[in-house]
N, C-alpha and C. Protein backbone atom coordinates (compact mmCIF):
# COMPACT_ATOMS: atom_id res chain seq x y z
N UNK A 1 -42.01 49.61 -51.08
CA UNK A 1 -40.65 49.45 -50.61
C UNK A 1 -40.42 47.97 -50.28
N UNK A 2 -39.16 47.41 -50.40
CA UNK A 2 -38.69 46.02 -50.65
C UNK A 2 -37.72 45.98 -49.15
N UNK A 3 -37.96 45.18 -48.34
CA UNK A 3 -36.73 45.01 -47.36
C UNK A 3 -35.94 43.19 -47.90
N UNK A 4 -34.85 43.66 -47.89
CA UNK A 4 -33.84 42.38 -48.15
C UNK A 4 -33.16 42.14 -47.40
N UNK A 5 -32.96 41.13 -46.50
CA UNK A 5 -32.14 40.51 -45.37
C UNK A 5 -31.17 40.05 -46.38
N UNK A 6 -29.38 40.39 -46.23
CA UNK A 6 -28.14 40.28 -46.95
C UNK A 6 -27.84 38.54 -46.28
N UNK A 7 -27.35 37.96 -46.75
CA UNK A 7 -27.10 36.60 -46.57
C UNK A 7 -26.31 36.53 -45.67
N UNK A 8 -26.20 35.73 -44.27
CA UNK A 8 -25.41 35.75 -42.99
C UNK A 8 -24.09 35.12 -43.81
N UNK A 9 -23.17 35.56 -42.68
CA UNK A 9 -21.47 35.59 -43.38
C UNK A 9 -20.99 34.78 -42.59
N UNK A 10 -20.09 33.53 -43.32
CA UNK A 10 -19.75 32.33 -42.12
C UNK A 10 -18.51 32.85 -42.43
N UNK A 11 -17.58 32.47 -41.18
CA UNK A 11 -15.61 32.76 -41.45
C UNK A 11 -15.66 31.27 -41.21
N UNK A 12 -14.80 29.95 -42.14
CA UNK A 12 -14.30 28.92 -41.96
C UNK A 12 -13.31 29.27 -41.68
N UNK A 13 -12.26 28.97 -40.27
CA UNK A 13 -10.93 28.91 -39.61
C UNK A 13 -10.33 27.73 -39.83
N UNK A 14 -9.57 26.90 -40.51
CA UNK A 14 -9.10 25.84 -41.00
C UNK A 14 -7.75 25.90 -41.22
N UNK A 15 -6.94 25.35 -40.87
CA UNK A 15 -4.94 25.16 -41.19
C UNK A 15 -5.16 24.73 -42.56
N UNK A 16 -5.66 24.13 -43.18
CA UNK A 16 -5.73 23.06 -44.34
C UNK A 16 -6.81 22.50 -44.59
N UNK A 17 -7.12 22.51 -46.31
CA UNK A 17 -8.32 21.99 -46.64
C UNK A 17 -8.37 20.36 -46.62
N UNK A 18 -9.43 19.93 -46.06
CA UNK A 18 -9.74 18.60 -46.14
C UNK A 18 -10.79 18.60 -46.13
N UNK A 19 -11.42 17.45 -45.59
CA UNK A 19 -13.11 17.03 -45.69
C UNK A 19 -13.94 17.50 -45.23
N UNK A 20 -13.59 18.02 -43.98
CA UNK A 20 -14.16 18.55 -42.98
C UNK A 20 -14.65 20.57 -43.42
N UNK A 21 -13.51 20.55 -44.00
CA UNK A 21 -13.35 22.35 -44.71
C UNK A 21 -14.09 22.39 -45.36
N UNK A 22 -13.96 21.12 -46.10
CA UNK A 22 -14.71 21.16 -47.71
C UNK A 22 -16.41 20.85 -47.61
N UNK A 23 -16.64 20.28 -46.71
CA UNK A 23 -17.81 20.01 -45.72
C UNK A 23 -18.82 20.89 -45.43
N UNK A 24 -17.66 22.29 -45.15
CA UNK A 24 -18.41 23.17 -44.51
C UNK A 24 -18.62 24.66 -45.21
N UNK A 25 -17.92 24.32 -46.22
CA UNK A 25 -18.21 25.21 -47.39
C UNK A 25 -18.92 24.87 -48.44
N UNK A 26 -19.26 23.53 -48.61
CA UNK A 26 -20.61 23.02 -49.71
C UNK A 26 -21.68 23.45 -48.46
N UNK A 27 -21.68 23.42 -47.54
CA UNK A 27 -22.86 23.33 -46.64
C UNK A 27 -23.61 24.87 -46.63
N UNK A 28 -22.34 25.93 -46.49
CA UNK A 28 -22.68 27.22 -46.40
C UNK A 28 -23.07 27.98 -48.20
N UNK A 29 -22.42 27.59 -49.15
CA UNK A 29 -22.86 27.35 -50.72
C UNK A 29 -24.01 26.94 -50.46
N UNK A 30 -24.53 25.74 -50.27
CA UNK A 30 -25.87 25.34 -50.55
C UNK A 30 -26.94 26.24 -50.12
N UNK A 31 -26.39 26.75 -48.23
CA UNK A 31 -27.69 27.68 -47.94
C UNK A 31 -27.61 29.07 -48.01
N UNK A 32 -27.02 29.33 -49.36
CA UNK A 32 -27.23 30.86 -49.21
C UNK A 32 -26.19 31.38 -48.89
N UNK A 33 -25.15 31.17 -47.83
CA UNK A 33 -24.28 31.81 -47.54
C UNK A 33 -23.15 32.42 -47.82
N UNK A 34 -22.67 33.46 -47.32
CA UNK A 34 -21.53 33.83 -47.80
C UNK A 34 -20.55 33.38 -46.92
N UNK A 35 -19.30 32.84 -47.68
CA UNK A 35 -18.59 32.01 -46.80
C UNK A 35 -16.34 32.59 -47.20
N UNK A 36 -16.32 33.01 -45.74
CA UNK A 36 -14.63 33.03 -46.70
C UNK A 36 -13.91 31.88 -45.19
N UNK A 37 -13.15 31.85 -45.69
CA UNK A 37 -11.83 30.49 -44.71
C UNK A 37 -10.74 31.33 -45.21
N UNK A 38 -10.29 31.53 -43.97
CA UNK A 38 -9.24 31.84 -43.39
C UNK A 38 -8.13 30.20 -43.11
N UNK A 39 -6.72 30.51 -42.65
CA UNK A 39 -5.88 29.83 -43.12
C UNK A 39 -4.75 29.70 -41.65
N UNK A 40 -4.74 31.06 -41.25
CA UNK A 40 -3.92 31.55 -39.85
C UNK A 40 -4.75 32.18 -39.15
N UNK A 41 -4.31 32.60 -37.82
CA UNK A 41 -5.15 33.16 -36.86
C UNK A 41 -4.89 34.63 -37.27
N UNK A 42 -4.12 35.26 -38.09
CA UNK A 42 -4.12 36.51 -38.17
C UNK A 42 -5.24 36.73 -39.00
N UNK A 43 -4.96 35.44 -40.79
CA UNK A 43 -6.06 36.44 -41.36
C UNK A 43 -7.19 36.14 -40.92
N UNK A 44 -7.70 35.32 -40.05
CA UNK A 44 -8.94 34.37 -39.45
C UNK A 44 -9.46 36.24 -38.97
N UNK A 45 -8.39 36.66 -38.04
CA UNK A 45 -8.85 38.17 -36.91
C UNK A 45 -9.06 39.55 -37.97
N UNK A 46 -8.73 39.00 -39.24
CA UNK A 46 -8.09 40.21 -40.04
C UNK A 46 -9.81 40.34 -40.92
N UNK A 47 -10.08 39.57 -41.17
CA UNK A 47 -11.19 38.94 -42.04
C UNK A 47 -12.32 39.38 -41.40
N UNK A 48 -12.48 38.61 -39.91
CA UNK A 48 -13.53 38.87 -39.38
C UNK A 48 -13.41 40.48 -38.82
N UNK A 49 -12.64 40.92 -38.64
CA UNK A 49 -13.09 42.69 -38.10
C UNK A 49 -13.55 43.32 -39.39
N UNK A 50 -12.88 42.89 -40.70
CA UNK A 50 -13.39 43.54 -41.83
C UNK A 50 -14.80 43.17 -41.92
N UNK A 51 -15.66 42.30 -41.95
CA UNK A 51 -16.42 41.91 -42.81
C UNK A 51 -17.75 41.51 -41.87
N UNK A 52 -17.31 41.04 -40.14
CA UNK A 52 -18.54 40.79 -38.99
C UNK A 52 -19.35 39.51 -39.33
N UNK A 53 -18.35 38.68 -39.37
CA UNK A 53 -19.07 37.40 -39.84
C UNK A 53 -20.19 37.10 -38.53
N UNK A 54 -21.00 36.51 -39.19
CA UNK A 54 -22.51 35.91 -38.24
C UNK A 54 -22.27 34.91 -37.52
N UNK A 55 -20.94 33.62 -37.81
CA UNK A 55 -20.80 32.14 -37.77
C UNK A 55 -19.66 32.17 -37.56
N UNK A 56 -18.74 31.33 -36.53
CA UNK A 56 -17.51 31.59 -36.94
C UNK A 56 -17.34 30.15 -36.87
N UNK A 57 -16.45 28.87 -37.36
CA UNK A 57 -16.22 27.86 -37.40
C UNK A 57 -14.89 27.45 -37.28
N UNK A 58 -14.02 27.26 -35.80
CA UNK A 58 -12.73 27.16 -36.14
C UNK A 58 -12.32 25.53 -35.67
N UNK A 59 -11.28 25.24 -36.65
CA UNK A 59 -11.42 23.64 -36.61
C UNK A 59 -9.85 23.58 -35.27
N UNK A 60 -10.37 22.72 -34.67
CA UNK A 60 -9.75 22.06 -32.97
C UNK A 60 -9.05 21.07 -32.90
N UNK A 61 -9.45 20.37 -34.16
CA UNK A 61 -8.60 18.81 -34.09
C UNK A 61 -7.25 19.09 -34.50
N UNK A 62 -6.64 19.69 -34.96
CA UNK A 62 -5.06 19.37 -34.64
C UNK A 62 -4.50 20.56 -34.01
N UNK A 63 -4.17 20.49 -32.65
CA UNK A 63 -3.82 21.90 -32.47
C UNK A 63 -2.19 22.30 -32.60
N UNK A 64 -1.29 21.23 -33.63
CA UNK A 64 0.41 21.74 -33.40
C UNK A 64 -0.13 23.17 -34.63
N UNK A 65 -1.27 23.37 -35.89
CA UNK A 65 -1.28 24.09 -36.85
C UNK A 65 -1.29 25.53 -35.94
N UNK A 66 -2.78 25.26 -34.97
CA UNK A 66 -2.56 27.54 -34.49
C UNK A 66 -3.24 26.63 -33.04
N UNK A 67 -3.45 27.65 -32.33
CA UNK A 67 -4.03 27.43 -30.53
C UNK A 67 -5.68 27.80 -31.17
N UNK A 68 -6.47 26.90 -31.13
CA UNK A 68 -8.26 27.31 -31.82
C UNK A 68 -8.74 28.45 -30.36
N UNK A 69 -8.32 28.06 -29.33
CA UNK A 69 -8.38 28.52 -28.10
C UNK A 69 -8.20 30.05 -28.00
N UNK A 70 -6.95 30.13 -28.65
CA UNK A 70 -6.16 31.74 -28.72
C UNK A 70 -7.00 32.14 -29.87
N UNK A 71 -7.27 31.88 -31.01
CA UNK A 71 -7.94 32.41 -31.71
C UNK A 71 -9.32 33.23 -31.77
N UNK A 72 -10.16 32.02 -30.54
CA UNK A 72 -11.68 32.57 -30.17
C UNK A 72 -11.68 33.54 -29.03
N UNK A 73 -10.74 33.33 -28.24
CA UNK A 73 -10.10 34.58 -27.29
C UNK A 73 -9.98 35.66 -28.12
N UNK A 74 -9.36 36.23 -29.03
CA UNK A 74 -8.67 37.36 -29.82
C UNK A 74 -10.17 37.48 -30.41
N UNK A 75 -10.78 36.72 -31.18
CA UNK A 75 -12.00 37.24 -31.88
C UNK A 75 -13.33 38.03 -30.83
N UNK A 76 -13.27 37.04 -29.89
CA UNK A 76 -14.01 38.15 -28.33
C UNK A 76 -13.63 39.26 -27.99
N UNK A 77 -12.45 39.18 -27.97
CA UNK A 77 -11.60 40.93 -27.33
C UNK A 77 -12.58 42.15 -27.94
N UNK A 78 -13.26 41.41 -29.84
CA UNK A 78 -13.17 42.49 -30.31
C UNK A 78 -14.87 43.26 -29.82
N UNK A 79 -14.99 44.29 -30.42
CA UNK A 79 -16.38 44.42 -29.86
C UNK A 79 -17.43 44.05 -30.73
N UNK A 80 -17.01 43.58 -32.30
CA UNK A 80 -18.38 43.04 -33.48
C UNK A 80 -18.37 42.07 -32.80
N UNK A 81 -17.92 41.20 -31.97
CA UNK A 81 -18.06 39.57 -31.91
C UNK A 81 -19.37 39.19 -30.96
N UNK A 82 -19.64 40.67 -30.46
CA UNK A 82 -20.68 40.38 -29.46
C UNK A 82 -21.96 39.57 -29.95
N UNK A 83 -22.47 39.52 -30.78
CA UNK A 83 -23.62 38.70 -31.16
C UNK A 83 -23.26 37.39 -32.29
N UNK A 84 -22.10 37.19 -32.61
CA UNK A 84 -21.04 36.31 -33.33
C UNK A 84 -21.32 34.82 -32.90
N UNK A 85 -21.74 33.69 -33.36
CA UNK A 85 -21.87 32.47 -32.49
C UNK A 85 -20.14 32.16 -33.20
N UNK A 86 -19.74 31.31 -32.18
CA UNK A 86 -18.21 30.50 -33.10
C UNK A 86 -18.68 29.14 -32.29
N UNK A 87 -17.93 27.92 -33.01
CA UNK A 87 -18.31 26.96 -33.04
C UNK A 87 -16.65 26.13 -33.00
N UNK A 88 -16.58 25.16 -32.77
CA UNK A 88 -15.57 23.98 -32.65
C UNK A 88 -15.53 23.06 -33.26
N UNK A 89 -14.45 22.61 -34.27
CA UNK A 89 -14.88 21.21 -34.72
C UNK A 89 -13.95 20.08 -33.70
N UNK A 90 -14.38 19.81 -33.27
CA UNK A 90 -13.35 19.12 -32.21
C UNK A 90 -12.83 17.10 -32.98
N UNK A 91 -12.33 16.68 -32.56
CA UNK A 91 -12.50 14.90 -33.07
C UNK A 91 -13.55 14.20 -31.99
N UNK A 92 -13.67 13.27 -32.39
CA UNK A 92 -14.84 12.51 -32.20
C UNK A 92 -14.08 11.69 -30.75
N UNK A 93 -15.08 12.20 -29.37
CA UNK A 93 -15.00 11.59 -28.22
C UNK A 93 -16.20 11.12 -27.56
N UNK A 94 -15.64 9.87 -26.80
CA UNK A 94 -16.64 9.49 -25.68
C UNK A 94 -17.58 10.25 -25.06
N UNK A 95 -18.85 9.75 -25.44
CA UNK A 95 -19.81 10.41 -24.32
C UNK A 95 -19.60 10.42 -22.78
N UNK A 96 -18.97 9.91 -22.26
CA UNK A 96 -18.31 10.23 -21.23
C UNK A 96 -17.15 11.44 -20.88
N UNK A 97 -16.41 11.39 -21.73
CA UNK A 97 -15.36 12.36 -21.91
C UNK A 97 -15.73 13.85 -22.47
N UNK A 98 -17.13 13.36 -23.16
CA UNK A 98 -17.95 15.04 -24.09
C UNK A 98 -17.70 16.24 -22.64
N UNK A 99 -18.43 16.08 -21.59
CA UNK A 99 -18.44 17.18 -20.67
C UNK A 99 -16.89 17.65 -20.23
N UNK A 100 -15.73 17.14 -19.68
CA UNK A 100 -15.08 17.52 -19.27
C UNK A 100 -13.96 18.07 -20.94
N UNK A 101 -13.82 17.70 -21.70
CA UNK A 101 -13.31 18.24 -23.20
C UNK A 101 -13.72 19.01 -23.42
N UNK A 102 -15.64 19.82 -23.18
CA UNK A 102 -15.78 20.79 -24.03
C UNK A 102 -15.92 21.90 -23.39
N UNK A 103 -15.62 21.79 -21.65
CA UNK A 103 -15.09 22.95 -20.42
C UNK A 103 -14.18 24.26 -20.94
N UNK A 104 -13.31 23.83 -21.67
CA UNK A 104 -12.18 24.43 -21.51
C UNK A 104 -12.75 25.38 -23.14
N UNK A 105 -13.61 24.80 -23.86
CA UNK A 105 -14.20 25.45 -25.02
C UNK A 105 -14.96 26.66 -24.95
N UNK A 106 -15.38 25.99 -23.76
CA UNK A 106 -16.65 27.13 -23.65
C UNK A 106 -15.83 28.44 -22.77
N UNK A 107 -14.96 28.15 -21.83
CA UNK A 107 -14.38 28.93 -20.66
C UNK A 107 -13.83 29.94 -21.68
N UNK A 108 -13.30 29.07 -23.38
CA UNK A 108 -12.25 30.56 -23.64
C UNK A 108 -13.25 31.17 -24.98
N UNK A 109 -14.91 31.41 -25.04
CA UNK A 109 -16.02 31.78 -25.62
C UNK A 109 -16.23 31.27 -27.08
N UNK A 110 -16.31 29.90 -26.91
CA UNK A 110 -17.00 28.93 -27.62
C UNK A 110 -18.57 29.16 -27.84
N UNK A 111 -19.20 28.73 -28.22
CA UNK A 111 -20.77 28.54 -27.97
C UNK A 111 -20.90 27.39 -27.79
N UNK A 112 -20.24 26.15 -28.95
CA UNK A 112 -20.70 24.98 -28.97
C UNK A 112 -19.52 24.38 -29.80
């Protein structure tokens, strides 16, 4: 008998493709992964209850596109998210400024 571990499932959360999207989908391609990106916070919630992604990656730097905040809130509510890491892409700040910016990440169930 053969046991096969199925390839962990990343959700990219992104308004728009750019470098950063595109970044993170050669990254999850390269290792194996199965990877879908989402576009809005609906299909971001719609996606992940279907499918129980392993990774969740929602991008922070512009927030007039969706609230990244409201999004990782709604993905917690659910009950697959319990072992779910999600992640932030935030813009690039002061090491000084890192602790008090990434408070409010973690408060609404960030990991990192």
């Amino acid at each position: 008998m053969r046991l096969t571990q199925d390839p962990i499932q990343v959700l990219l959360i992104f308004a728009k493709e750019d470098s950063q999207s595109d970044g993170f989908w050669w990254a999850c391609d390269r290792a194996g992964y199965r990877c879908n990106i989402a576009r809005t916070p609906e299909s971001a919630l719609e996606c992940f209850l279907d499918k129980h992604h392993e990774i969740i990656v929602i991008d922070h730097r512009q927030t007039q596109n969706f609230d990244a905040e409201a999004v990782c809130r709604s993905i917690r509510a659910t009950n697959p998210s319990e072992h779910t890491v999600i992640l932030a892409v935030v813009s690039r700040v002061s090491d000084d400024h890192e602790e008090a910016s990434v408070l409010p990440l973690l408060h609404a169930g960030f990991n990192r």
